[in-house]
N, C-alpha and C. Protein backbone atom coordinates (compact mmCIF):
# COMPACT_ATOMS: atom_id res chain seq x y z
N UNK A 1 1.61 28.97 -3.96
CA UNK A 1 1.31 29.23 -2.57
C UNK A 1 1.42 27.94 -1.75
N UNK A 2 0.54 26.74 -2.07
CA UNK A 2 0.67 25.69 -1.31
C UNK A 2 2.31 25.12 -1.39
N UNK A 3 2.83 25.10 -2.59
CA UNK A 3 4.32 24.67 -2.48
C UNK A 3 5.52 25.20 -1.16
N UNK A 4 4.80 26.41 -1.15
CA UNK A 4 5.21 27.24 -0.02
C UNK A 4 5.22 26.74 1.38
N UNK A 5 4.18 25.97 1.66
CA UNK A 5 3.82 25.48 3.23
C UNK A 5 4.13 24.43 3.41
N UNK A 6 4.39 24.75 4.81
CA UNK A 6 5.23 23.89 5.49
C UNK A 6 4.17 22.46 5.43
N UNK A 7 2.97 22.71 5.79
CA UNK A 7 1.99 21.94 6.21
C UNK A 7 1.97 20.77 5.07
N UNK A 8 1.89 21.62 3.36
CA UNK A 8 1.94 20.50 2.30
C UNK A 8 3.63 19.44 2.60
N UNK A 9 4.79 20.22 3.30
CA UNK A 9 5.85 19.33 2.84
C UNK A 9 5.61 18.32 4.02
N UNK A 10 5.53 18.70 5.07
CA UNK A 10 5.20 17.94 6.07
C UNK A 10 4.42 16.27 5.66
N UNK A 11 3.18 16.84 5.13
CA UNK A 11 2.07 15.77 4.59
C UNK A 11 2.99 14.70 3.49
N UNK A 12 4.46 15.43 2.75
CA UNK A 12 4.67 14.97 1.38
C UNK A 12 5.71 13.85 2.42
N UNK A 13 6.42 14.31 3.27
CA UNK A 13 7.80 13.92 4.17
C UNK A 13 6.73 12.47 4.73
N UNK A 14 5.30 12.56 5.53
CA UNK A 14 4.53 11.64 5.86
C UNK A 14 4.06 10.41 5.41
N UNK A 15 4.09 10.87 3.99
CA UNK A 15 3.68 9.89 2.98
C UNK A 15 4.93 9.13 2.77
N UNK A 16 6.38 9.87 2.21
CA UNK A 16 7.14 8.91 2.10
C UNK A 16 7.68 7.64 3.31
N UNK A 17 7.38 8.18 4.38
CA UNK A 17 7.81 7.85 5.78
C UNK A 17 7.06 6.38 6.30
N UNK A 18 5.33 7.22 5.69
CA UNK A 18 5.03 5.71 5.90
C UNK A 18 4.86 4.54 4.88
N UNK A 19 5.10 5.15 4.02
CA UNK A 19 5.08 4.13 2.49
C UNK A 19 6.60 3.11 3.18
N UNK A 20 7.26 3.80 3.00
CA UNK A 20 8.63 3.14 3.46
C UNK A 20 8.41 2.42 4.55
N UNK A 21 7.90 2.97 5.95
CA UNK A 21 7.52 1.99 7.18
C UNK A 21 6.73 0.70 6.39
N UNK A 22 5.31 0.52 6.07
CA UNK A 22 4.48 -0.42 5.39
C UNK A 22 5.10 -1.19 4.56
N UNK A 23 5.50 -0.74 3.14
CA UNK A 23 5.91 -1.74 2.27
C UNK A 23 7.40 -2.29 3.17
N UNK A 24 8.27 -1.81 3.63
CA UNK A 24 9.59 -2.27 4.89
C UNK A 24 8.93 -3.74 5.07
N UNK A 25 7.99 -3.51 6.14
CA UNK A 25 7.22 -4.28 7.07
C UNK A 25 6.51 -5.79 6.68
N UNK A 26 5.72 -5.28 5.61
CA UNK A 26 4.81 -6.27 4.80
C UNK A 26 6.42 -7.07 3.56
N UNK A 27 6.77 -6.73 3.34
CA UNK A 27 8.57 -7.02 2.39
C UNK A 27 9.18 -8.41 3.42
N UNK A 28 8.95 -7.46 4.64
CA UNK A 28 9.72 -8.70 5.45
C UNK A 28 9.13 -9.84 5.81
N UNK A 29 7.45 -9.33 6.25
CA UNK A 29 7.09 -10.29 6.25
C UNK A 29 6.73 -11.82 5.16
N UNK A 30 7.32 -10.85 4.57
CA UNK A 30 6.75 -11.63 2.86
C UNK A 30 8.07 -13.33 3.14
N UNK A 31 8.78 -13.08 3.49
CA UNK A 31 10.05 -13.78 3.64
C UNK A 31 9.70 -15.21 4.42
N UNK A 32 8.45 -15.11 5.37
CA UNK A 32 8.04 -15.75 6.11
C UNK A 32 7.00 -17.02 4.79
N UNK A 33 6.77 -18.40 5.13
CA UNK A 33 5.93 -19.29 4.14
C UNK A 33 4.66 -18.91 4.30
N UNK A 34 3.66 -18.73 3.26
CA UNK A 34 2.49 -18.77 3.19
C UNK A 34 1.86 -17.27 3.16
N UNK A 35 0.71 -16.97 2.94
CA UNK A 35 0.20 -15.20 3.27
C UNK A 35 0.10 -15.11 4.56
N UNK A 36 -0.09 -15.52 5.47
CA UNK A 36 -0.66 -15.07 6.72
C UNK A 36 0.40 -13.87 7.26
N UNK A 37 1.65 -14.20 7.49
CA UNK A 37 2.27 -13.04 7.88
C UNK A 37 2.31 -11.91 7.32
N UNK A 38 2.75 -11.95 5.96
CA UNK A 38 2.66 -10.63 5.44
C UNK A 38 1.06 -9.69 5.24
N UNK A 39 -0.23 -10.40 5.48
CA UNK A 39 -1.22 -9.89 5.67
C UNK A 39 -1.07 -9.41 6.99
N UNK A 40 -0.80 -10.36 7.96
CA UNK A 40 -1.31 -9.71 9.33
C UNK A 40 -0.38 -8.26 9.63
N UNK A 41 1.12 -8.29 8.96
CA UNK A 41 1.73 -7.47 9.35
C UNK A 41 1.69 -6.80 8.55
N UNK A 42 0.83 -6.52 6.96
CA UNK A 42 0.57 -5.28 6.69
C UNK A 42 -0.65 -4.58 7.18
N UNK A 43 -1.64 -5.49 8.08
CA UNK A 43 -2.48 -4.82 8.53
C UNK A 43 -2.11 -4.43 9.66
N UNK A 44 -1.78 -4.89 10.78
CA UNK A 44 -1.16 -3.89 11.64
C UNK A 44 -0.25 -2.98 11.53
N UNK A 45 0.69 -3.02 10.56
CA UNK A 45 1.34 -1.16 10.44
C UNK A 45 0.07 -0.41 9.62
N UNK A 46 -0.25 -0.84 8.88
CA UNK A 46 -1.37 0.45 8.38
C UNK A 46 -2.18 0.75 9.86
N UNK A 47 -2.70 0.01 10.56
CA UNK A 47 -3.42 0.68 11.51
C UNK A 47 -2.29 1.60 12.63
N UNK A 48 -1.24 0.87 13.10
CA UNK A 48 -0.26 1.79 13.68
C UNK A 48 -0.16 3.29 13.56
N UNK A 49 -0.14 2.84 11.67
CA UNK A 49 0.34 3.91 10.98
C UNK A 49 -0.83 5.19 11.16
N UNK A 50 -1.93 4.68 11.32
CA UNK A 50 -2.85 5.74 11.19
C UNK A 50 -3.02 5.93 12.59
N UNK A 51 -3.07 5.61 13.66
CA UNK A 51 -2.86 5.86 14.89
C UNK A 51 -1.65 6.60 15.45
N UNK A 52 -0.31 6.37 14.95
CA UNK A 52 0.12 7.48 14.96
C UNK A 52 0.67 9.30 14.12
N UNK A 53 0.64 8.84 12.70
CA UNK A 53 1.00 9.28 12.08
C UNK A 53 -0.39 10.27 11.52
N UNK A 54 -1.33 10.02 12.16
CA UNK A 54 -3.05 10.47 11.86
C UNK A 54 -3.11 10.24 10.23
N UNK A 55 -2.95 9.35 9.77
CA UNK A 55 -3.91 9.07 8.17
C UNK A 55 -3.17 9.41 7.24
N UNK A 56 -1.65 9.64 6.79
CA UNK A 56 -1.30 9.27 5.49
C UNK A 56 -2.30 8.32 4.40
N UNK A 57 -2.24 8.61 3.15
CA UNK A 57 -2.77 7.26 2.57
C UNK A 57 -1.91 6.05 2.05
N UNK A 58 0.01 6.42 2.38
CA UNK A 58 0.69 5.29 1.80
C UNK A 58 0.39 4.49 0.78
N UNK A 59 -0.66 4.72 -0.07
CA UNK A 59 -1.01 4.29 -1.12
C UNK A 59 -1.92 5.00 -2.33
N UNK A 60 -1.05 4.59 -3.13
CA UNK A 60 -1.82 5.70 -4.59
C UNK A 60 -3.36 5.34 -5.04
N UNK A 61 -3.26 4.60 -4.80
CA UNK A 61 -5.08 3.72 -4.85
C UNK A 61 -5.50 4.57 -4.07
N UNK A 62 -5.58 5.29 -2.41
CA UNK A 62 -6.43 5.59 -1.97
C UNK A 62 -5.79 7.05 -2.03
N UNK A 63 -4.86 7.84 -2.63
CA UNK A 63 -4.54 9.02 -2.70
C UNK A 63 -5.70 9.54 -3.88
N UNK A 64 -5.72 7.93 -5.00
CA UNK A 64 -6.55 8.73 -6.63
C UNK A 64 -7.98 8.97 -6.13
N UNK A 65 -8.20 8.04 -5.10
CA UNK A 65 -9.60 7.86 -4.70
C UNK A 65 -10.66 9.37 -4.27
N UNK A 66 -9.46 9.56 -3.26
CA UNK A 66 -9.41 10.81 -2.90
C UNK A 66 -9.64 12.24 -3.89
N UNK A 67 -8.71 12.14 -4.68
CA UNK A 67 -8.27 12.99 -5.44
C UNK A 67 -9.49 13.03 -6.65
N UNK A 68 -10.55 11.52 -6.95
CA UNK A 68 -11.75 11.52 -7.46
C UNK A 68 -13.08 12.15 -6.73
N UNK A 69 -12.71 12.06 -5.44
CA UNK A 69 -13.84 12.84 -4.74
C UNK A 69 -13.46 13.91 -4.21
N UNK A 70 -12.89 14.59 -4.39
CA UNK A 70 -11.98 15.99 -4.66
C UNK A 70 -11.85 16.30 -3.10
N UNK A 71 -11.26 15.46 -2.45
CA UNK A 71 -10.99 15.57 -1.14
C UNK A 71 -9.29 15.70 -0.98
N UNK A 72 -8.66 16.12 -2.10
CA UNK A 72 -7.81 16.11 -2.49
C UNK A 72 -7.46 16.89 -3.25
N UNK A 73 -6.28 18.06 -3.61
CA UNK A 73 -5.93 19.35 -4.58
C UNK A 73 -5.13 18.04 -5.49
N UNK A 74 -5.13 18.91 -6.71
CA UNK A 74 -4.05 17.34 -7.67
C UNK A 74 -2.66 17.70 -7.16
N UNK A 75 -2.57 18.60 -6.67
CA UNK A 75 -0.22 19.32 -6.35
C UNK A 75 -0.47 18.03 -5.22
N UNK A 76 -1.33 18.12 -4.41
CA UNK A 76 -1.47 17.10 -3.14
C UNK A 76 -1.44 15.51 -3.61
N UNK A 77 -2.12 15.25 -4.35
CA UNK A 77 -2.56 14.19 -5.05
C UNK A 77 -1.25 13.77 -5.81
N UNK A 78 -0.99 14.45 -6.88
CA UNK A 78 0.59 14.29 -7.75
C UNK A 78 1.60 14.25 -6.45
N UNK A 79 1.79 15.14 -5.72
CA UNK A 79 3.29 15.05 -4.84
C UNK A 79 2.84 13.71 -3.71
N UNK A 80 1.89 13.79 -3.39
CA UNK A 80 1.64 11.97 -2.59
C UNK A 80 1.54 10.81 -3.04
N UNK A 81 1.52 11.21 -4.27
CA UNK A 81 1.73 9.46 -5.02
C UNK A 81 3.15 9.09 -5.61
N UNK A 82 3.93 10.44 -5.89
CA UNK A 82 5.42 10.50 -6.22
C UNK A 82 6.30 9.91 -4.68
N UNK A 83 5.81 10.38 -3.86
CA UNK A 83 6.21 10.31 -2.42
C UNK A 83 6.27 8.86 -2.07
N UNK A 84 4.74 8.51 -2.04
CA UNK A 84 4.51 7.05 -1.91
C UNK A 84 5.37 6.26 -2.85
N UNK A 85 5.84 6.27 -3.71
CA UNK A 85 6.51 5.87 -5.07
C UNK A 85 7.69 5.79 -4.81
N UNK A 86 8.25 6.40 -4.37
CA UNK A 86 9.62 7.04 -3.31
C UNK A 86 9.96 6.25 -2.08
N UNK A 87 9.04 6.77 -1.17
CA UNK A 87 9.23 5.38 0.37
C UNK A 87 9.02 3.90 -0.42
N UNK A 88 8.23 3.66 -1.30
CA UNK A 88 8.08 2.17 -1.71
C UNK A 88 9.21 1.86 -2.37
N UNK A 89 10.25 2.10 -3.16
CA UNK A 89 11.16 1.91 -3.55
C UNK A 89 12.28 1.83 -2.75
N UNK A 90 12.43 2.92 -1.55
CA UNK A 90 13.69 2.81 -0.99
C UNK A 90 13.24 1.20 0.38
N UNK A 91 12.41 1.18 0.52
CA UNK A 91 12.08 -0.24 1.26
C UNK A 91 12.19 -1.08 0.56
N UNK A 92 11.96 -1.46 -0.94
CA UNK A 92 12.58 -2.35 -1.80
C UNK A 92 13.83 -2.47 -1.83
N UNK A 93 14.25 -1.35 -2.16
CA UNK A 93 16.44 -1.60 -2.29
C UNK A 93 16.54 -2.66 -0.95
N UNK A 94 16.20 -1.32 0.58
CA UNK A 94 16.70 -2.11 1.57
C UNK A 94 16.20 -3.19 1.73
N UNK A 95 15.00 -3.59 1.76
CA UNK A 95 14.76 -5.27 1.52
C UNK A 95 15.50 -6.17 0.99
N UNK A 96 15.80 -6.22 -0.50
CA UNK A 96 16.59 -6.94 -1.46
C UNK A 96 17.46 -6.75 -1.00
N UNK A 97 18.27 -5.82 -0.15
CA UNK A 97 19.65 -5.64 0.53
C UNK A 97 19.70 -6.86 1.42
N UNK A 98 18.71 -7.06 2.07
CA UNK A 98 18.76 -7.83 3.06
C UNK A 98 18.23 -9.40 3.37
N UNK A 99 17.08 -9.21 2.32
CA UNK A 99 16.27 -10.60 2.39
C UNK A 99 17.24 -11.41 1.47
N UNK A 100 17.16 -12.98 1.73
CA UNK A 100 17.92 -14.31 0.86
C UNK A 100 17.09 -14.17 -0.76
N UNK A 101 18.02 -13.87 -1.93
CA UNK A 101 17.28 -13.56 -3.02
C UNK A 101 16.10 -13.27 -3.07
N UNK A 102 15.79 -11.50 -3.27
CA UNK A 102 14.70 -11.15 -3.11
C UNK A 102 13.40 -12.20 -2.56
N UNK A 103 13.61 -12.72 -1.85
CA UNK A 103 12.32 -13.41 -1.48
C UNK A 103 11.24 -12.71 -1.11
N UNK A 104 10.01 -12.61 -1.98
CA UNK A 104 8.81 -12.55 -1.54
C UNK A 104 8.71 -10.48 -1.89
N UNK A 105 9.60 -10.20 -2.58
CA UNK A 105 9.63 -8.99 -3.21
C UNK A 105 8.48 -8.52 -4.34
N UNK A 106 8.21 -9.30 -5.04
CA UNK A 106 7.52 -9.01 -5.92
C UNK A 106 6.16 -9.63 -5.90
N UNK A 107 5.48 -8.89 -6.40
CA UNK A 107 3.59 -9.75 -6.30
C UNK A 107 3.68 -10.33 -7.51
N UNK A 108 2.51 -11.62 -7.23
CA UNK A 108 3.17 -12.53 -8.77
C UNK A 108 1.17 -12.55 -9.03
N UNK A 109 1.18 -13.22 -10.32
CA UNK A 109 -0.31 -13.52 -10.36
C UNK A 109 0.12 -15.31 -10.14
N UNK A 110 -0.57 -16.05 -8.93
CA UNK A 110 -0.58 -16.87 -8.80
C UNK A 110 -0.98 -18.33 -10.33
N UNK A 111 -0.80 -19.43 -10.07
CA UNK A 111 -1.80 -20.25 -10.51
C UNK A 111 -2.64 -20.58 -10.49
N UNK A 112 -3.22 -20.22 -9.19
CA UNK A 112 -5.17 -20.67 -8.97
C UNK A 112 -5.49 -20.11 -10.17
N UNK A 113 -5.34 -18.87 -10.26
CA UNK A 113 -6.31 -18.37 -11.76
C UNK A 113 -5.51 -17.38 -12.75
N UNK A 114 -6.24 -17.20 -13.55
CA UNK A 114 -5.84 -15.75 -14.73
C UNK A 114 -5.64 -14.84 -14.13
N UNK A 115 -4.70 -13.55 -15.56
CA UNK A 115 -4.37 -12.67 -14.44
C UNK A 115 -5.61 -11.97 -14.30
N UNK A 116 -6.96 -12.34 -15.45
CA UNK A 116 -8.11 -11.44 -15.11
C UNK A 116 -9.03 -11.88 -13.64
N UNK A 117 -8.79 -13.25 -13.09
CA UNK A 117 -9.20 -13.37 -11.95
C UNK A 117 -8.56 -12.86 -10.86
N UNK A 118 -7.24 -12.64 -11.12
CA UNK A 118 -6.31 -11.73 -10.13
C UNK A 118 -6.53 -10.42 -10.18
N UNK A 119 -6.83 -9.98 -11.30
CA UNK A 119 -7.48 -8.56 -11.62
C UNK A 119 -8.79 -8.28 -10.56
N UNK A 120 -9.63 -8.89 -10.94
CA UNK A 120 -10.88 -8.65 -9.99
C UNK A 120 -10.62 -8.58 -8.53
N UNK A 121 -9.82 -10.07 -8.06
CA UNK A 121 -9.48 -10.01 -6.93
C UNK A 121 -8.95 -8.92 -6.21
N UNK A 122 -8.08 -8.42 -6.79
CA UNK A 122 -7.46 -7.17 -6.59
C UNK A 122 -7.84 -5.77 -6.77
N UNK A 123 -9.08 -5.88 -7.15
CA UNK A 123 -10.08 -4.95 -7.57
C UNK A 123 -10.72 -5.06 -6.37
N UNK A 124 -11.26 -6.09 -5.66
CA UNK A 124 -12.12 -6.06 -4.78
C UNK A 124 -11.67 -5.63 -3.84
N UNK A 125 -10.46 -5.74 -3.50
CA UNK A 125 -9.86 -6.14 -1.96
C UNK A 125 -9.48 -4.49 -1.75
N UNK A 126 -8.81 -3.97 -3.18
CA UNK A 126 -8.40 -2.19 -2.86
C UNK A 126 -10.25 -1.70 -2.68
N UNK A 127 -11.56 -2.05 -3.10
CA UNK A 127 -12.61 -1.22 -3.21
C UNK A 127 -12.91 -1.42 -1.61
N UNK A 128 -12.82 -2.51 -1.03
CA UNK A 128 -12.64 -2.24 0.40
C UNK A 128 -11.96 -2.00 1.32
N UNK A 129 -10.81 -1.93 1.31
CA UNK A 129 -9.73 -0.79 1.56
C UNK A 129 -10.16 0.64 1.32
N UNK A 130 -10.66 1.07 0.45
CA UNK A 130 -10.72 2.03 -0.48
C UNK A 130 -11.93 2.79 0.83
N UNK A 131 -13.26 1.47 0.56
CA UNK A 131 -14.57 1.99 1.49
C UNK A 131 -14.25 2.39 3.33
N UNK A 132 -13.33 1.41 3.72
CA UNK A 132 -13.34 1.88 5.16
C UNK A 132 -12.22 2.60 5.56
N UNK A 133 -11.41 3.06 4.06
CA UNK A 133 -10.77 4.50 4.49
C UNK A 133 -11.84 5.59 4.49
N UNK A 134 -12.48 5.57 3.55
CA UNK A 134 -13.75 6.79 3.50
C UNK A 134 -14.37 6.56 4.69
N UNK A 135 -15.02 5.75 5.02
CA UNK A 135 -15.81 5.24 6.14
C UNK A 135 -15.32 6.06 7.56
N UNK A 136 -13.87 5.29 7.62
CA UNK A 136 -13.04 5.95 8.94
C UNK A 136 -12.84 7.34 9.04
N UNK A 137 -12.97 8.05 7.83
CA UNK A 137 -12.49 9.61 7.62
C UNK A 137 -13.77 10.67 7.69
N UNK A 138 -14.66 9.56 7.51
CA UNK A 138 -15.99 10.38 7.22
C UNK A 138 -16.48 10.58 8.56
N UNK A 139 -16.86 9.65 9.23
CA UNK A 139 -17.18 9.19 10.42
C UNK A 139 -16.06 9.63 12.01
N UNK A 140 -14.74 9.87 11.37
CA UNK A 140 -13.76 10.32 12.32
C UNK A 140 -13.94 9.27 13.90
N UNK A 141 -14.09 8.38 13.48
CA UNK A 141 -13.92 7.33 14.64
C UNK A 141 -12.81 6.83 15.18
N UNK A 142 -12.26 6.74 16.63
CA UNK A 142 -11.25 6.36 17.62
C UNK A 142 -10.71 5.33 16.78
N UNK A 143 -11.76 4.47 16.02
CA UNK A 143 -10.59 2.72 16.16
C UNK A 143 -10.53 3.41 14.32
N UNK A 144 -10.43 4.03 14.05
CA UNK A 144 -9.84 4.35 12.06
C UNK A 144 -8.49 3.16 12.04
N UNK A 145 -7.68 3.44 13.30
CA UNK A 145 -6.49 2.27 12.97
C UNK A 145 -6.25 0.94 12.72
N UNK A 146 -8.22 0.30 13.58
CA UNK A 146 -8.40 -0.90 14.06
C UNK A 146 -9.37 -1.27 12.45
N UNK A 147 -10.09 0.09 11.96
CA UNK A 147 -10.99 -0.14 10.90
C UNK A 147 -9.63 -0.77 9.42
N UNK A 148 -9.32 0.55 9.37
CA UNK A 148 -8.17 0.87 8.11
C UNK A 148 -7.09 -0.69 8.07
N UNK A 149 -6.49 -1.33 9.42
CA UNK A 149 -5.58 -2.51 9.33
C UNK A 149 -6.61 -3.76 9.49
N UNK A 150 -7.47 -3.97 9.65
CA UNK A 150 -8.55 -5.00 9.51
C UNK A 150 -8.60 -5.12 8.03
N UNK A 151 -8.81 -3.68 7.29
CA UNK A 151 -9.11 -4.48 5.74
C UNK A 151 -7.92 -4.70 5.14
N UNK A 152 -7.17 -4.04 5.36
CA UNK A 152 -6.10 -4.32 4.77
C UNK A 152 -5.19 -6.25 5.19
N UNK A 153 -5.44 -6.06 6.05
CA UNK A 153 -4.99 -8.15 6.33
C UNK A 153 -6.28 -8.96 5.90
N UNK A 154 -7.39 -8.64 5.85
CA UNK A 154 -8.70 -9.03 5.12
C UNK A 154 -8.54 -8.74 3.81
N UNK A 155 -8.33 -7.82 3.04
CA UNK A 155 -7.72 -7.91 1.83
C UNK A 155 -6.69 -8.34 1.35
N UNK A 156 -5.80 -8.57 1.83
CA UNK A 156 -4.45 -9.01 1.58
C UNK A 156 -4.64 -10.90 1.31
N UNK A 157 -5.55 -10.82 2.77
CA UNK A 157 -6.11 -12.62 2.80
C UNK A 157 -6.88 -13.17 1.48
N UNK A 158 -7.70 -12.25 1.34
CA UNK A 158 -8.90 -12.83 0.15
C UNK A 158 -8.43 -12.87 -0.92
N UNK A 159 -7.25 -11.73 -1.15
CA UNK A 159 -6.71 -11.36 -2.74
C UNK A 159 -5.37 -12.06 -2.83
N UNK A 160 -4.66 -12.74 -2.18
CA UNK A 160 -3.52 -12.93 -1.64
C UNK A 160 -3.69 -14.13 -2.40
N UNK A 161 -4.41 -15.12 -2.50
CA UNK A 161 -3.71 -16.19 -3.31
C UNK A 161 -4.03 -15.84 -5.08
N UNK A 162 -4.32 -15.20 -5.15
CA UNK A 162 -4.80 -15.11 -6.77
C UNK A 162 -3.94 -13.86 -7.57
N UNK A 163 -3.93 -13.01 -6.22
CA UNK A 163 -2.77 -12.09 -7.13
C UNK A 163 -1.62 -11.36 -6.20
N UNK A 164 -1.31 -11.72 -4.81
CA UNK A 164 -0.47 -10.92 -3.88
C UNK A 164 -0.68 -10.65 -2.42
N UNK A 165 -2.22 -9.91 -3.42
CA UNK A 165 -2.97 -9.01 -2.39
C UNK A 165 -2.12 -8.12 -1.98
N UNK A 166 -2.14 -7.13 -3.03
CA UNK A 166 -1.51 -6.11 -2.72
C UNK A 166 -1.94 -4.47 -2.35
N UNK A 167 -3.14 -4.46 -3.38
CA UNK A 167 -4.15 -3.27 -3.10
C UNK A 167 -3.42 -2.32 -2.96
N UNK A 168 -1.97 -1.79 -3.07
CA UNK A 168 -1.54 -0.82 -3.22
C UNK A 168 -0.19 -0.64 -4.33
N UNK A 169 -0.51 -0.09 -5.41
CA UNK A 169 0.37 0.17 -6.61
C UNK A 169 1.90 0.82 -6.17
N UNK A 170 2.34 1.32 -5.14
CA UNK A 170 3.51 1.71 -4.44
C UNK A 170 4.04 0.24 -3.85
N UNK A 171 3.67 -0.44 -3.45
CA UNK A 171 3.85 -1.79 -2.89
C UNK A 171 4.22 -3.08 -3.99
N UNK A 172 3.77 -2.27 -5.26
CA UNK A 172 3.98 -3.63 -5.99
C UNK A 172 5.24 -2.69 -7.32
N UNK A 173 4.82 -1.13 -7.08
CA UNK A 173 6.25 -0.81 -8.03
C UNK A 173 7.35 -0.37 -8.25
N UNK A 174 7.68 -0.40 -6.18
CA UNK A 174 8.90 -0.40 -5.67
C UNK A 174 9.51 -1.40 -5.49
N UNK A 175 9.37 -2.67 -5.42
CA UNK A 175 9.85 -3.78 -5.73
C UNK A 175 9.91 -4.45 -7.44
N UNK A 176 9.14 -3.69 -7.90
CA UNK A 176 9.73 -3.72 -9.81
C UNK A 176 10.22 -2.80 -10.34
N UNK A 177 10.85 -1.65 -9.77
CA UNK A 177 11.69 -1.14 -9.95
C UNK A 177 13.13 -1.71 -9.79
N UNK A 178 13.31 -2.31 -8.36
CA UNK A 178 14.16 -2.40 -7.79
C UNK A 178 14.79 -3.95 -8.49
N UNK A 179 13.48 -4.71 -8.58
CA UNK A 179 14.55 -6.11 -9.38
C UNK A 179 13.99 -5.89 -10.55
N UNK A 180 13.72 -5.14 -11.27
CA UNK A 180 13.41 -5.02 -13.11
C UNK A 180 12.54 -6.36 -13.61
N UNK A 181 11.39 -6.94 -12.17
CA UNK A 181 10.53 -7.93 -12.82
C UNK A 181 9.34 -7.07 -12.93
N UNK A 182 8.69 -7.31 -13.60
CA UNK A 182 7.40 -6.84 -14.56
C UNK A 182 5.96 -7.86 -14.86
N UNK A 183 6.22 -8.80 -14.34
CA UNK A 183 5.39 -9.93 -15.09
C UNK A 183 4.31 -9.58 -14.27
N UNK A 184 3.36 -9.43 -15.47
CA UNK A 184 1.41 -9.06 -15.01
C UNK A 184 1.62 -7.75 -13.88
N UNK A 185 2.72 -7.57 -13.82
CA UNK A 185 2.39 -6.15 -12.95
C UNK A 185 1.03 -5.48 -13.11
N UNK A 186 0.45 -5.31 -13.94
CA UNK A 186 -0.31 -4.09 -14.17
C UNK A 186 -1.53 -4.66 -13.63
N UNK A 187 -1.76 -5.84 -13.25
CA UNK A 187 -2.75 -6.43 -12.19
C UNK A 187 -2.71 -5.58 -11.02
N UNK A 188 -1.48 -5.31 -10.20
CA UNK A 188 -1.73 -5.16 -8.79
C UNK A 188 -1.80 -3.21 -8.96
């Protein structure tokens, strides 16, 4: 029945749309020296994104999240994280199409620390991501765009030298798809 509606393909077409807009965005900015750009400019398309597009989750982290507090059917859950998986990859090709040797394609685990300190880091930064998507959804507040892209360049900042700061698993495995690097992936 749900395969049937328009409403689920719509939501599935949304997800890939903005996975692809975000990881695009944050890819390019990656090209730029240092984190600051690619934080600030993945936090402003996620908020964009939810301002116009009303709340995709573009990310499988906050699709499972969902899908743990059953705010989420699993057909919904499975076809939005395939989706997300989908837009994150085809913004990889075109990236690497375009950026000077993949620059800034792939999340690395830095040298400041292990990849288990990049682990945590990256643990932390998606659990608040994670909280003021719930927060914004629960609460149904005007600024969700201003809440949702605040943590996300606040996470990106804090987690960003130790492991990417990536907080979203579509973001880090459409660009290892696309150049066949792998190293500590399973951090982000």
């Amino acid at each position: 029945q749900e395969l049937r509606s328009g409403r689920f393909w719509r939501g599935v077409l949304a997800e890939v749309a903005a996975t692809l807009i975000f990881v695009g965005v944050v890819l390019g900015a990656s090209a730029a020296p240092g984190p600051l750009a690619p934080a600030l400019a993945g936090g402003l398309a996620a908020g964009g994104l939810v301002c116009t597009l009303g709340g995709p989750q573009a990310n499988p982290a906050l699709t499972l999240a969902l899908l743990c507090t059953r705010k989420l059917s699993a057909l919904r859950g499975a076809a939005g994280g395939l989706a997300q998986c989908v837009g994150a990859t085809l913004a990889s090709a075109a990236a690497r199409a375009t950026l000077p040797d993949g620059t800034g394609l792939v999340t690395r685990v830095s040298a400041v620390g292990t990849a288990g300190t990049a682990l945590a880091w990256e643990t932390f930064a998606t659990f608040q991501l994670a909280l003021a998507a719930f927060a914004a959804a629960e609460h149904a507040v005007p600024q969700a765009g201003l809440a949702l892209g605040s943590a996300v360049a606040a996470g990106a900042l804090a987690a960003g030298p130790f492991s990417g700061g990536s907080m979203n698993p579509a973001r880090s495995v459409g660009p290892a798809i696309v150049t066949g690097v792998w190293d500590d992936h399973w951090v982000s």
